[in-house]
PDB file of N, CA and C in Angstrom:
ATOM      1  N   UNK A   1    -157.906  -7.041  35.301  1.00  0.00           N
ATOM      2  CA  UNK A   1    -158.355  -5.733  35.690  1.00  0.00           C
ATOM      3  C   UNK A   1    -158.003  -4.725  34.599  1.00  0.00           C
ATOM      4  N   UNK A   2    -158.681  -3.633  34.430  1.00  0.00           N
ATOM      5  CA  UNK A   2    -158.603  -2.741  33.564  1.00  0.00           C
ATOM      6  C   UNK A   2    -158.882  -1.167  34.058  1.00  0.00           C
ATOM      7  N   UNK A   3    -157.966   0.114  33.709  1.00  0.00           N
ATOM      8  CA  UNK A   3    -158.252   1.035  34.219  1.00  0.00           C
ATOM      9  C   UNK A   3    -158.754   2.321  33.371  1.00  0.00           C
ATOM     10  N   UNK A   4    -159.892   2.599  33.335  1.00  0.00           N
ATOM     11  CA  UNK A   4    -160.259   4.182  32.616  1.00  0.00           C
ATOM     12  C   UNK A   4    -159.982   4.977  33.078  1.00  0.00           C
ATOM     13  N   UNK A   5    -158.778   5.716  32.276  1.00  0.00           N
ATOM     14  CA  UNK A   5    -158.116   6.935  32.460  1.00  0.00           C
ATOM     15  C   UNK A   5    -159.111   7.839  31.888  1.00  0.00           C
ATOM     16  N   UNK A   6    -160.014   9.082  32.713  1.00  0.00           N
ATOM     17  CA  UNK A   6    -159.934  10.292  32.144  1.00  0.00           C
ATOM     18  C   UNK A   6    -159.915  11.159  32.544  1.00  0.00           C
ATOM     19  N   UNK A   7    -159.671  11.842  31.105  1.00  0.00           N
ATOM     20  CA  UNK A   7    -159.094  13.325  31.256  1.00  0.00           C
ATOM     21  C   UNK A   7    -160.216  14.539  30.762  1.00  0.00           C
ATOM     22  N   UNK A   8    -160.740  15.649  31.279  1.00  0.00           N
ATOM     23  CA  UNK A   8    -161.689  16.496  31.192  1.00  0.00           C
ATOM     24  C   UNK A   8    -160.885  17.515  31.142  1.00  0.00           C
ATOM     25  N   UNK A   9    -160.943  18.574  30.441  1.00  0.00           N
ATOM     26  CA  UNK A   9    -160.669  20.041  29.950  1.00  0.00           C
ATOM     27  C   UNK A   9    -161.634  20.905  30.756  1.00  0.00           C
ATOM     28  N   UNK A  10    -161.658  21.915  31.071  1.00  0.00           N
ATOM     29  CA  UNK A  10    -162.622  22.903  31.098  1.00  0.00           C
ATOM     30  C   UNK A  10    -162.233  24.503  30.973  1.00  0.00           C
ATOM     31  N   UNK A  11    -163.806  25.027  30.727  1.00  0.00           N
ATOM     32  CA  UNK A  11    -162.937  26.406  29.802  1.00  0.00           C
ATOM     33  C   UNK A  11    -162.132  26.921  30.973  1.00  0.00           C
ATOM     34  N   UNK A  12    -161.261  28.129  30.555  1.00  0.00           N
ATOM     35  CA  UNK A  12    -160.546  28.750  31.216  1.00  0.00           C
ATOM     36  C   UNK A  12    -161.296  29.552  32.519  1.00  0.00           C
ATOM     37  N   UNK A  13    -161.012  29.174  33.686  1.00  0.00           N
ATOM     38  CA  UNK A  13    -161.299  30.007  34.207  1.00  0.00           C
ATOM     39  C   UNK A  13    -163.157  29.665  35.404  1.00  0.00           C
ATOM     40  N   UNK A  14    -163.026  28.054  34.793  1.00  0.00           N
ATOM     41  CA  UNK A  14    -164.572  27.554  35.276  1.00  0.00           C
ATOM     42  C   UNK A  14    -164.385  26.113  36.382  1.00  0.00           C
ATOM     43  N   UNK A  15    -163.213  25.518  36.137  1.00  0.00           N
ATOM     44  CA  UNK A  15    -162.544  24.248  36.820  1.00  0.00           C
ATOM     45  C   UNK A  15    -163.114  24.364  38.057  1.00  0.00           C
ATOM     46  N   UNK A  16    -163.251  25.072  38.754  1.00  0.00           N
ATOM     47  CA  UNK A  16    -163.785  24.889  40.476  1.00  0.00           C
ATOM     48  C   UNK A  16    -165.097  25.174  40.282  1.00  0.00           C
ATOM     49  N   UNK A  17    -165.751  25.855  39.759  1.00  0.00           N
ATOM     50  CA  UNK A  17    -167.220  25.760  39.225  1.00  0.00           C
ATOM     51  C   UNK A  17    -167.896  24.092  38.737  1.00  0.00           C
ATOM     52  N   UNK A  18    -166.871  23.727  37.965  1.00  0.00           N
ATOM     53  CA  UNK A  18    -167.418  22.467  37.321  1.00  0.00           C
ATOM     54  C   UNK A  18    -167.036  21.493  38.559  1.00  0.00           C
ATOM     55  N   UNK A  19    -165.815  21.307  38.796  1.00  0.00           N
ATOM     56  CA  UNK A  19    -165.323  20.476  40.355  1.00  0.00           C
ATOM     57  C   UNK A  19    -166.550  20.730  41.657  1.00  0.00           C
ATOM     58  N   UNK A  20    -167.265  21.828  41.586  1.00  0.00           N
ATOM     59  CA  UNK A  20    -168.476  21.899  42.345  1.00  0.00           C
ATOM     60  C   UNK A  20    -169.678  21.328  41.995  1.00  0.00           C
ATOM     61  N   UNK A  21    -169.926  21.362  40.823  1.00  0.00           N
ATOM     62  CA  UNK A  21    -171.355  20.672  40.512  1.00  0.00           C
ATOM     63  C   UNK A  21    -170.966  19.395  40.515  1.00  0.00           C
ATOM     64  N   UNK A  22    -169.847  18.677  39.878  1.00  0.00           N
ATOM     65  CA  UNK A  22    -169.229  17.512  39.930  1.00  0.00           C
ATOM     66  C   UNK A  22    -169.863  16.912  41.346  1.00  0.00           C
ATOM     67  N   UNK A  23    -168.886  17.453  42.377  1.00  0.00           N
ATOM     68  CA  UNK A  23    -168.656  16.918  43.867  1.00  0.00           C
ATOM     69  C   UNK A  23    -170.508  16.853  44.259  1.00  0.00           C
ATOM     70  N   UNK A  24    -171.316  17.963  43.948  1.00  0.00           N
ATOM     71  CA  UNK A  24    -172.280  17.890  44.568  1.00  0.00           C
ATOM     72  C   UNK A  24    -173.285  16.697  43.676  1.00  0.00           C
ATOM     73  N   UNK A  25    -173.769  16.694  42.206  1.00  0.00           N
ATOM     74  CA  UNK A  25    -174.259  16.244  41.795  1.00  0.00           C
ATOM     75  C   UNK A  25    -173.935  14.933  40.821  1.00  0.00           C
ATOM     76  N   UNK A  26    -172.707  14.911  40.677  1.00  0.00           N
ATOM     77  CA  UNK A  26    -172.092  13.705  39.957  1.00  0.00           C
ATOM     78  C   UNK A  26    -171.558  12.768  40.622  1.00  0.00           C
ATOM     79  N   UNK A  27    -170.752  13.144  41.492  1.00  0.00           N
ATOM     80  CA  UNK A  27    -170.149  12.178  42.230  1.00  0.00           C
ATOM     81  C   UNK A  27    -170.467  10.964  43.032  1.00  0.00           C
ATOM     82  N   UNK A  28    -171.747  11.229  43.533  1.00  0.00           N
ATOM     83  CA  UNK A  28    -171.938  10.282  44.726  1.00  0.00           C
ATOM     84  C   UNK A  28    -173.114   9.455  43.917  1.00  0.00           C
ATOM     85  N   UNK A  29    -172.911   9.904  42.751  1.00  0.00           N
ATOM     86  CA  UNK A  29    -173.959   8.498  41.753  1.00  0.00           C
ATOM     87  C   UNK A  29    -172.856   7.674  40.802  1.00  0.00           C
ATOM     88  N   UNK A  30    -171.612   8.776  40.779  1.00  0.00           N
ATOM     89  CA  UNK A  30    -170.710   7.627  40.299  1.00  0.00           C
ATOM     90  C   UNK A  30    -169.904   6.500  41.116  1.00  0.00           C
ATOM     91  N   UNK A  31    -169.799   6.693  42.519  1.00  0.00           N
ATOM     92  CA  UNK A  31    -169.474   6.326  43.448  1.00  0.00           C
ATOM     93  C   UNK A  31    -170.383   5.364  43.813  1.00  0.00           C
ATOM     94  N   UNK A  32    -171.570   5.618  44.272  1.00  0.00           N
ATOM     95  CA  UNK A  32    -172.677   4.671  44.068  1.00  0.00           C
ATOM     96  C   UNK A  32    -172.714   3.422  43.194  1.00  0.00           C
ATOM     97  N   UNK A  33    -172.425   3.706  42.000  1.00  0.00           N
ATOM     98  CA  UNK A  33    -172.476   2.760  41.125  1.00  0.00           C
ATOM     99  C   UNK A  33    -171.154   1.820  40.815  1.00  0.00           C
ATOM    100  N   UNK A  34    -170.305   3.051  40.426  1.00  0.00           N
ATOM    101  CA  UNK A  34    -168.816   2.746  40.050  1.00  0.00           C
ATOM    102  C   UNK A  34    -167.918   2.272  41.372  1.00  0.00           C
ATOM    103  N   UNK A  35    -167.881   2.655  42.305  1.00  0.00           N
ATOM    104  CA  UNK A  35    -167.188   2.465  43.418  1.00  0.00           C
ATOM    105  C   UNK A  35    -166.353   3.437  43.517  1.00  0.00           C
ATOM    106  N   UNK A  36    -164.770   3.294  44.433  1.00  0.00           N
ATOM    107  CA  UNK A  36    -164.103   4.558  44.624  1.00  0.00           C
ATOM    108  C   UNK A  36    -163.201   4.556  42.941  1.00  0.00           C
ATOM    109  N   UNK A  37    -163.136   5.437  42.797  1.00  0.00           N
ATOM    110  CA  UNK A  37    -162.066   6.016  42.107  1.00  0.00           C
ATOM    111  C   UNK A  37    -160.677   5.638  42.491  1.00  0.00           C
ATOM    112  N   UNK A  38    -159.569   5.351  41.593  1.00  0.00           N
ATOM    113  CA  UNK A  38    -158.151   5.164  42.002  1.00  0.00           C
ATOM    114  C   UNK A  38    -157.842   5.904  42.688  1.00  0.00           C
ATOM    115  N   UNK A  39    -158.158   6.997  41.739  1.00  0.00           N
ATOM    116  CA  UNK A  39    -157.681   9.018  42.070  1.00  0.00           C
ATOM    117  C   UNK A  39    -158.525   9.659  41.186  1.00  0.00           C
ATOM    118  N   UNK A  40    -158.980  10.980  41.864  1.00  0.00           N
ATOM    119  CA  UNK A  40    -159.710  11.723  41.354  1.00  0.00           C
ATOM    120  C   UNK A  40    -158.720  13.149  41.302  1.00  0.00           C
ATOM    121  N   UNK A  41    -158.131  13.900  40.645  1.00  0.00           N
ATOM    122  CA  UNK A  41    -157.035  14.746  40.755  1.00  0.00           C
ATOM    123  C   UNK A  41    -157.384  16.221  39.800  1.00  0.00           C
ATOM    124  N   UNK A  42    -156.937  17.038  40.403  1.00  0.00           N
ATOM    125  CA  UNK A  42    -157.337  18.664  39.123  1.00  0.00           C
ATOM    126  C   UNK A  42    -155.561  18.721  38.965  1.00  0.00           C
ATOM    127  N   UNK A  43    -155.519  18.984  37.804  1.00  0.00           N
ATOM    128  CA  UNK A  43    -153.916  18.807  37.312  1.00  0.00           C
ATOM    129  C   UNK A  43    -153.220  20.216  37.868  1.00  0.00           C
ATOM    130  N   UNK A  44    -151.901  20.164  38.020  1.00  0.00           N
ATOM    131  CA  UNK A  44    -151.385  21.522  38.638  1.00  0.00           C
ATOM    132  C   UNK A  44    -150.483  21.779  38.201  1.00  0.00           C
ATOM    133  N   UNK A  45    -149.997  21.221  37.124  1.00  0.00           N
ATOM    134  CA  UNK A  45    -149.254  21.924  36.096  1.00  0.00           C
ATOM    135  C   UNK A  45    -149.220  21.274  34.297  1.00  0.00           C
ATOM    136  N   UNK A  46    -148.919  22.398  33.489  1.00  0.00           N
ATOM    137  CA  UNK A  46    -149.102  21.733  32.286  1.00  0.00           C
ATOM    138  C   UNK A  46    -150.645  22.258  32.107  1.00  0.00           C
ATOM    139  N   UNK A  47    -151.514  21.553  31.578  1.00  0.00           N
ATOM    140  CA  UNK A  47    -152.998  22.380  31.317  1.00  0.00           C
ATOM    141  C   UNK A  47    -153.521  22.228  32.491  1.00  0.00           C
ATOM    142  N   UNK A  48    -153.513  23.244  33.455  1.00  0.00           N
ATOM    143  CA  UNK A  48    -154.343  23.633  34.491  1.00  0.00           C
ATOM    144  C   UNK A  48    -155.715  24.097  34.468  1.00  0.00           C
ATOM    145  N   UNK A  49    -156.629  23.833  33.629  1.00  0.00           N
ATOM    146  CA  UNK A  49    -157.550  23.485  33.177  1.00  0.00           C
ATOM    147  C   UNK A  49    -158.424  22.374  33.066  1.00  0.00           C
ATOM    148  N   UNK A  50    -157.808  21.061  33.581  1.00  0.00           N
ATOM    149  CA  UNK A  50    -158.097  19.986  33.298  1.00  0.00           C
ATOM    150  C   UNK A  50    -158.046  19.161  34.966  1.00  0.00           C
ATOM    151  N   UNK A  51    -158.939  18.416  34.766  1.00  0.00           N
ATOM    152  CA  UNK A  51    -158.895  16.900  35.842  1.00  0.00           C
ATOM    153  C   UNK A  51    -158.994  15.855  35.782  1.00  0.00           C
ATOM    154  N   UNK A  52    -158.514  14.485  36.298  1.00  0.00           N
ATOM    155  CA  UNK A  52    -158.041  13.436  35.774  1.00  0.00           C
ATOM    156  C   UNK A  52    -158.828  12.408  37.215  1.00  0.00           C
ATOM    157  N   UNK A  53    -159.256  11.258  36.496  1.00  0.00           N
ATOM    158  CA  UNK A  53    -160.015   9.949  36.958  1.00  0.00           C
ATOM    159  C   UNK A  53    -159.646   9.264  36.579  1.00  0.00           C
ATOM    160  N   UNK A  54    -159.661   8.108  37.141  1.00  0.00           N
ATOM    161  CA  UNK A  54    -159.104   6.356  36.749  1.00  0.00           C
ATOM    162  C   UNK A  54    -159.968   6.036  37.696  1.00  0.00           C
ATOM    163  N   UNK A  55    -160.453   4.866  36.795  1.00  0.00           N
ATOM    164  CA  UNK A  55    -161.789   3.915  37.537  1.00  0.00           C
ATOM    165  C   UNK A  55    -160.931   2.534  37.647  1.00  0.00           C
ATOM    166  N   UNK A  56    -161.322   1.385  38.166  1.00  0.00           N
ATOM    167  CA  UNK A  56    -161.139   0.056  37.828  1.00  0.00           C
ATOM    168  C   UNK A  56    -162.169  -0.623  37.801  1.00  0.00           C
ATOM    169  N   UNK A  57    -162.101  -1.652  37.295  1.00  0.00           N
ATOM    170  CA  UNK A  57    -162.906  -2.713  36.845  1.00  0.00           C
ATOM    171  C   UNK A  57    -162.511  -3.764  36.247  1.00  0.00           C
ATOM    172  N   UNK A  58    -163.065  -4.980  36.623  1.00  0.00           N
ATOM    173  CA  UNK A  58    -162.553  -6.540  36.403  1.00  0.00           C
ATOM    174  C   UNK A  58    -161.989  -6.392  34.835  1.00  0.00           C
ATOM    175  N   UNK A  59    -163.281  -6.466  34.429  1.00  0.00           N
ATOM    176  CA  UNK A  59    -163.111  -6.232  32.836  1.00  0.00           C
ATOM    177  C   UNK A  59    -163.785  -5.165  31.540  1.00  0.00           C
ATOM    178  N   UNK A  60    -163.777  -5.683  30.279  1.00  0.00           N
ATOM    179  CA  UNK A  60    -164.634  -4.721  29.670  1.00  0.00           C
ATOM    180  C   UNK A  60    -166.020  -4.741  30.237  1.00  0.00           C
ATOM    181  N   UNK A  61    -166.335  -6.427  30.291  1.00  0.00           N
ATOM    182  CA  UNK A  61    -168.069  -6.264  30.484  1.00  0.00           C
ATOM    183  C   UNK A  61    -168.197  -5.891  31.946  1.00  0.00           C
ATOM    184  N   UNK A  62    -167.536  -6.066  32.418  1.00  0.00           N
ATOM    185  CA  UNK A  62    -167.547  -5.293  34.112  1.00  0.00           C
ATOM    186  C   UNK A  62    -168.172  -3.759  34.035  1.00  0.00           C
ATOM    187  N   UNK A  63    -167.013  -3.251  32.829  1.00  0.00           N
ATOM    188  CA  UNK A  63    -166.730  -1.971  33.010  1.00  0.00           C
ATOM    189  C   UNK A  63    -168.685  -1.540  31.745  1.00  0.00           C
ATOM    190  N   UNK A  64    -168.495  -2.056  30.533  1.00  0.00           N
ATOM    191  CA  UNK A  64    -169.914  -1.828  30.326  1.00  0.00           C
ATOM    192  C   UNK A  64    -170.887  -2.425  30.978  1.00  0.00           C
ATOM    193  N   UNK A  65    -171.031  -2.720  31.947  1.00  0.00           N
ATOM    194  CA  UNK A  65    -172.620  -3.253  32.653  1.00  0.00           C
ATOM    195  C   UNK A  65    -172.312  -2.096  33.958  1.00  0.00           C
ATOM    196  N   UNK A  66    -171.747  -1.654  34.196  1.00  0.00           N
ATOM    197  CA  UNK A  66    -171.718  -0.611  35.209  1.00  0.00           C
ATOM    198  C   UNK A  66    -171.895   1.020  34.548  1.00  0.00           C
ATOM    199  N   UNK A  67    -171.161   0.825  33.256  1.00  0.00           N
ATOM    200  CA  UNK A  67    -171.541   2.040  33.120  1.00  0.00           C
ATOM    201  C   UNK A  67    -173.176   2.473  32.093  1.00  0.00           C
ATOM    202  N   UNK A  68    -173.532   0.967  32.100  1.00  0.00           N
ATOM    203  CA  UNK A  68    -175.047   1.115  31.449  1.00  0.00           C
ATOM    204  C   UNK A  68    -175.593   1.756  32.545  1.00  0.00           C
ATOM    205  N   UNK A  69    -175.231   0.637  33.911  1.00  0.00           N
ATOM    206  CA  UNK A  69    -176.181   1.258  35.249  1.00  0.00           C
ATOM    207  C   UNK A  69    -176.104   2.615  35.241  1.00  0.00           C
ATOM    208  N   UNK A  70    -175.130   3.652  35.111  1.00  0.00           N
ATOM    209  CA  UNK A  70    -174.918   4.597  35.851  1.00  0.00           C
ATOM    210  C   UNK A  70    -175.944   5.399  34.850  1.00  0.00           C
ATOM    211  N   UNK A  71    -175.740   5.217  33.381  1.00  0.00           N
ATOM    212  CA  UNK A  71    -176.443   6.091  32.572  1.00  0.00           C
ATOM    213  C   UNK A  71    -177.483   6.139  32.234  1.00  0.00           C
ATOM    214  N   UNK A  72    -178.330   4.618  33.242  1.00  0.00           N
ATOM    215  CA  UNK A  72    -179.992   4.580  33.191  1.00  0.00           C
ATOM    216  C   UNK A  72    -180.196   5.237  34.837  1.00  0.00           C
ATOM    217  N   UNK A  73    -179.418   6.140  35.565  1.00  0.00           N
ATOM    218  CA  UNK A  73    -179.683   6.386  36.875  1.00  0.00           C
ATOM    219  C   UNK A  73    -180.103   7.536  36.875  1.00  0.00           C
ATOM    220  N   UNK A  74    -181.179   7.848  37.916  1.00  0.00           N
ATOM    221  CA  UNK A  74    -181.527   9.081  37.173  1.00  0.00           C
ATOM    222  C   UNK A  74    -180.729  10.528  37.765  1.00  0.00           C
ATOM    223  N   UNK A  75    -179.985  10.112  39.339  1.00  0.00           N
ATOM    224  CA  UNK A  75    -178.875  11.548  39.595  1.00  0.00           C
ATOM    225  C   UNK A  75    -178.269  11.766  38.602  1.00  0.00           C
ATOM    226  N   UNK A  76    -177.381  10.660  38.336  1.00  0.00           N
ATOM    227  CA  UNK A  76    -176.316  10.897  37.058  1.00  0.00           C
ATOM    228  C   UNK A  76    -177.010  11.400  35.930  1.00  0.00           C
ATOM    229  N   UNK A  77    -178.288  11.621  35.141  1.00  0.00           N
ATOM    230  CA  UNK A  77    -179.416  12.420  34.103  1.00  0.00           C
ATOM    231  C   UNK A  77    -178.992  13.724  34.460  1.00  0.00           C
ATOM    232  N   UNK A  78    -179.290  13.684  35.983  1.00  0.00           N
ATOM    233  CA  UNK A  78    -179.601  15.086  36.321  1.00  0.00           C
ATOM    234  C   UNK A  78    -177.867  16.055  36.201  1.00  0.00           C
ATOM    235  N   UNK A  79    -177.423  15.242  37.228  1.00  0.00           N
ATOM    236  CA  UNK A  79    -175.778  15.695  36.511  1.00  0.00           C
ATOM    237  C   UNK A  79    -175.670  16.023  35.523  1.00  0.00           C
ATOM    238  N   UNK A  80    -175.642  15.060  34.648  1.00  0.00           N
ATOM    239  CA  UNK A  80    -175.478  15.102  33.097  1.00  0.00           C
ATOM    240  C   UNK A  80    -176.579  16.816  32.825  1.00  0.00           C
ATOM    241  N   UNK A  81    -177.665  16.743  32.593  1.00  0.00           N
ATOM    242  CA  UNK A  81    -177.929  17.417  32.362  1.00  0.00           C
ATOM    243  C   UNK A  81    -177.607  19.001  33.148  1.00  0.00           C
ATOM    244  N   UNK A  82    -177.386  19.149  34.585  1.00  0.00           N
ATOM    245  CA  UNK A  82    -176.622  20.428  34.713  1.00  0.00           C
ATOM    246  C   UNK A  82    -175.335  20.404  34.285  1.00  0.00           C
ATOM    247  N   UNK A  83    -174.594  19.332  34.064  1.00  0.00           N
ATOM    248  CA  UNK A  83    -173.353  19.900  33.044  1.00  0.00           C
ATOM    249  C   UNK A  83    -173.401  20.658  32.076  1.00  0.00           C
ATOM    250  N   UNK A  84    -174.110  19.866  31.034  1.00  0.00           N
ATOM    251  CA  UNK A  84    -174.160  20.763  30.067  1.00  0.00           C
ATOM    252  C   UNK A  84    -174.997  22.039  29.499  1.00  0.00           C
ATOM    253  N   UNK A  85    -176.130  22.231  30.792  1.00  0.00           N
ATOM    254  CA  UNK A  85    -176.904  23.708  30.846  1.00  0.00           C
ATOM    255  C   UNK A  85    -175.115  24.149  31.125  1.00  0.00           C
ATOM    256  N   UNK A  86    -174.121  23.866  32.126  1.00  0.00           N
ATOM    257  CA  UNK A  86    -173.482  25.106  32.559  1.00  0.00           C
ATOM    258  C   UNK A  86    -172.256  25.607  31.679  1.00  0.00           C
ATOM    259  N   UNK A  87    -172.264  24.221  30.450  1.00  0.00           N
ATOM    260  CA  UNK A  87    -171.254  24.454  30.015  1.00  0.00           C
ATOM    261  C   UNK A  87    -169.626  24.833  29.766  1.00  0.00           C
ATOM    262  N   UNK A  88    -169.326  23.998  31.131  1.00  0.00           N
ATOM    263  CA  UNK A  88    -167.707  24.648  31.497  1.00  0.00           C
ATOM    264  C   UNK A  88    -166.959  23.261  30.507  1.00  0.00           C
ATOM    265  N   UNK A  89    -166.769  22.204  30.240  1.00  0.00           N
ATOM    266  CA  UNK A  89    -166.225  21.165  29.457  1.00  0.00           C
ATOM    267  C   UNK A  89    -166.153  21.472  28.532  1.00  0.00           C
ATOM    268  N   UNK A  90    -165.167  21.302  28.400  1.00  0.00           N
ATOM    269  CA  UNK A  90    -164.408  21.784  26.606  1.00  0.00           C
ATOM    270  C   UNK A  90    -164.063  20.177  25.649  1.00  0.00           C
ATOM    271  N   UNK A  91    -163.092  19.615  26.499  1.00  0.00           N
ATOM    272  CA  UNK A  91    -162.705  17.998  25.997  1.00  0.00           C
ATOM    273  C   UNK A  91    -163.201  17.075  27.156  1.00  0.00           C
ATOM    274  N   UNK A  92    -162.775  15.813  26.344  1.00  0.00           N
ATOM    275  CA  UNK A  92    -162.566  14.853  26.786  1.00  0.00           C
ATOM    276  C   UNK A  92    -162.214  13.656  26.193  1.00  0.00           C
ATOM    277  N   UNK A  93    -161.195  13.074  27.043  1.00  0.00           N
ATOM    278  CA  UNK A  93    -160.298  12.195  26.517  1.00  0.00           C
ATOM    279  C   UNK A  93    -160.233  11.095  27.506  1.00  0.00           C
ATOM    280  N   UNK A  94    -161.128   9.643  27.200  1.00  0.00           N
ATOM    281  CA  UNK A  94    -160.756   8.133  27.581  1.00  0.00           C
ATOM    282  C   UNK A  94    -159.627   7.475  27.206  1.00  0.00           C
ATOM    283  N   UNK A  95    -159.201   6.620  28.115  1.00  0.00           N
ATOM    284  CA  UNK A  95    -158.015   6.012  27.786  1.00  0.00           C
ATOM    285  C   UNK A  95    -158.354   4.361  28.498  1.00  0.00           C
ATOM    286  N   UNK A  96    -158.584   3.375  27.950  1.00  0.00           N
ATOM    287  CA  UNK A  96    -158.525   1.687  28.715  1.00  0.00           C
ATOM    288  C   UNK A  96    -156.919   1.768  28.667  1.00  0.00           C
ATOM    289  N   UNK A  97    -156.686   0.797  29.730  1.00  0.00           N
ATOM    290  CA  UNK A  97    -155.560   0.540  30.468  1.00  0.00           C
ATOM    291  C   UNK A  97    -155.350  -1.000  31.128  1.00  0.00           C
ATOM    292  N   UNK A  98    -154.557  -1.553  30.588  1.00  0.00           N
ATOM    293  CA  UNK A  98    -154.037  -2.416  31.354  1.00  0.00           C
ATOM    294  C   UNK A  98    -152.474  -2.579  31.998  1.00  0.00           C
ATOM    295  N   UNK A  99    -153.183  -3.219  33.231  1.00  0.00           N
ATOM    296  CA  UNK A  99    -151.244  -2.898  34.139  1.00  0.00           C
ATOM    297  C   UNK A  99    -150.026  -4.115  33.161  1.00  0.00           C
ATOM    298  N   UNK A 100    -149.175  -4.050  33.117  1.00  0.00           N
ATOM    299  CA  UNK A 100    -148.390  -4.198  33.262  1.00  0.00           C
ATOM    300  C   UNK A 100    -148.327  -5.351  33.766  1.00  0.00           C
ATOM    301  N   UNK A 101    -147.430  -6.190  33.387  1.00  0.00           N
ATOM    302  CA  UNK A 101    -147.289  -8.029  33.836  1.00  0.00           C
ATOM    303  C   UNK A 101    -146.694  -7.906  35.026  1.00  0.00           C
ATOM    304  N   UNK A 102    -146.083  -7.005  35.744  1.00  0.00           N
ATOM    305  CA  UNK A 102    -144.998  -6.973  37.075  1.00  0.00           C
ATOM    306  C   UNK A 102    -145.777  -6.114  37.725  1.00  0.00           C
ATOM    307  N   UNK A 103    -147.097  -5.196  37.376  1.00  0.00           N
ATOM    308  CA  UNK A 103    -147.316  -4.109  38.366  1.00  0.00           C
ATOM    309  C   UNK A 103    -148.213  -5.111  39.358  1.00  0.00           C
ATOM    310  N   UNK A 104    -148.275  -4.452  40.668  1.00  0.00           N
ATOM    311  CA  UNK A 104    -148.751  -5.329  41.844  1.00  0.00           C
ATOM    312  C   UNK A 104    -149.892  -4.911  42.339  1.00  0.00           C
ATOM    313  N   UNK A 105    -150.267  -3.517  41.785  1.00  0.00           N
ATOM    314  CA  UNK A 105    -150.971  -2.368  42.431  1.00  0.00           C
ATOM    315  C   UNK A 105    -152.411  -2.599  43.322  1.00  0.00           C
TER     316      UNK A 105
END
């Protein structure tokens, strides 16, 4: 198993704006495709600006044949594309992950 950590920035002052188009138009095609999320979290201290996802998946090709699906889908287009008409994302930062020989999770 393998976990994608990420991390999203957004400008100052737009985080519940973007967490709204997210929830309404992104989410339930990543969910759809991807399944649940570990955790889906808006950070609350340190850069409060930012929100954090971890996906799982068997493996790499797990993890690329799902995320081909999601990016030939056409909600997730549409997402995609009102993201960036609205422009609140500043970064973003992936991270692959593997547990730990003792974690049980």
């Amino acid at each position: 198993m393998i976990y994608d950590h990420r991390t999203y920035v957004c400008r100052p002052g737009t985080i519940q704006k973007h967490l709204t188009l997210y929830g309404t138009y992104g989410y339930p095609a990543q969910r759809r495709i991807l399944g649940a999320p570990v955790i889906f979290a808006q950070v609350e201290t340190g850069d409060v600006n930012s929100f954090v996802h971890v996906w799982t998946y068997d493996d790499a090709a797990d993890r690329a044949a799902k995320r081909a699906r999601l990016m030939a889908d056409p909600d997730w287009q549409d997402y995609l594309r009102r993201s960036a008409e609205a422009g609140y994302l500043v970064s973003q930062t992936n991270k692959i992950l593997t547990p730990a020989p003792f974690f049980e999770g």
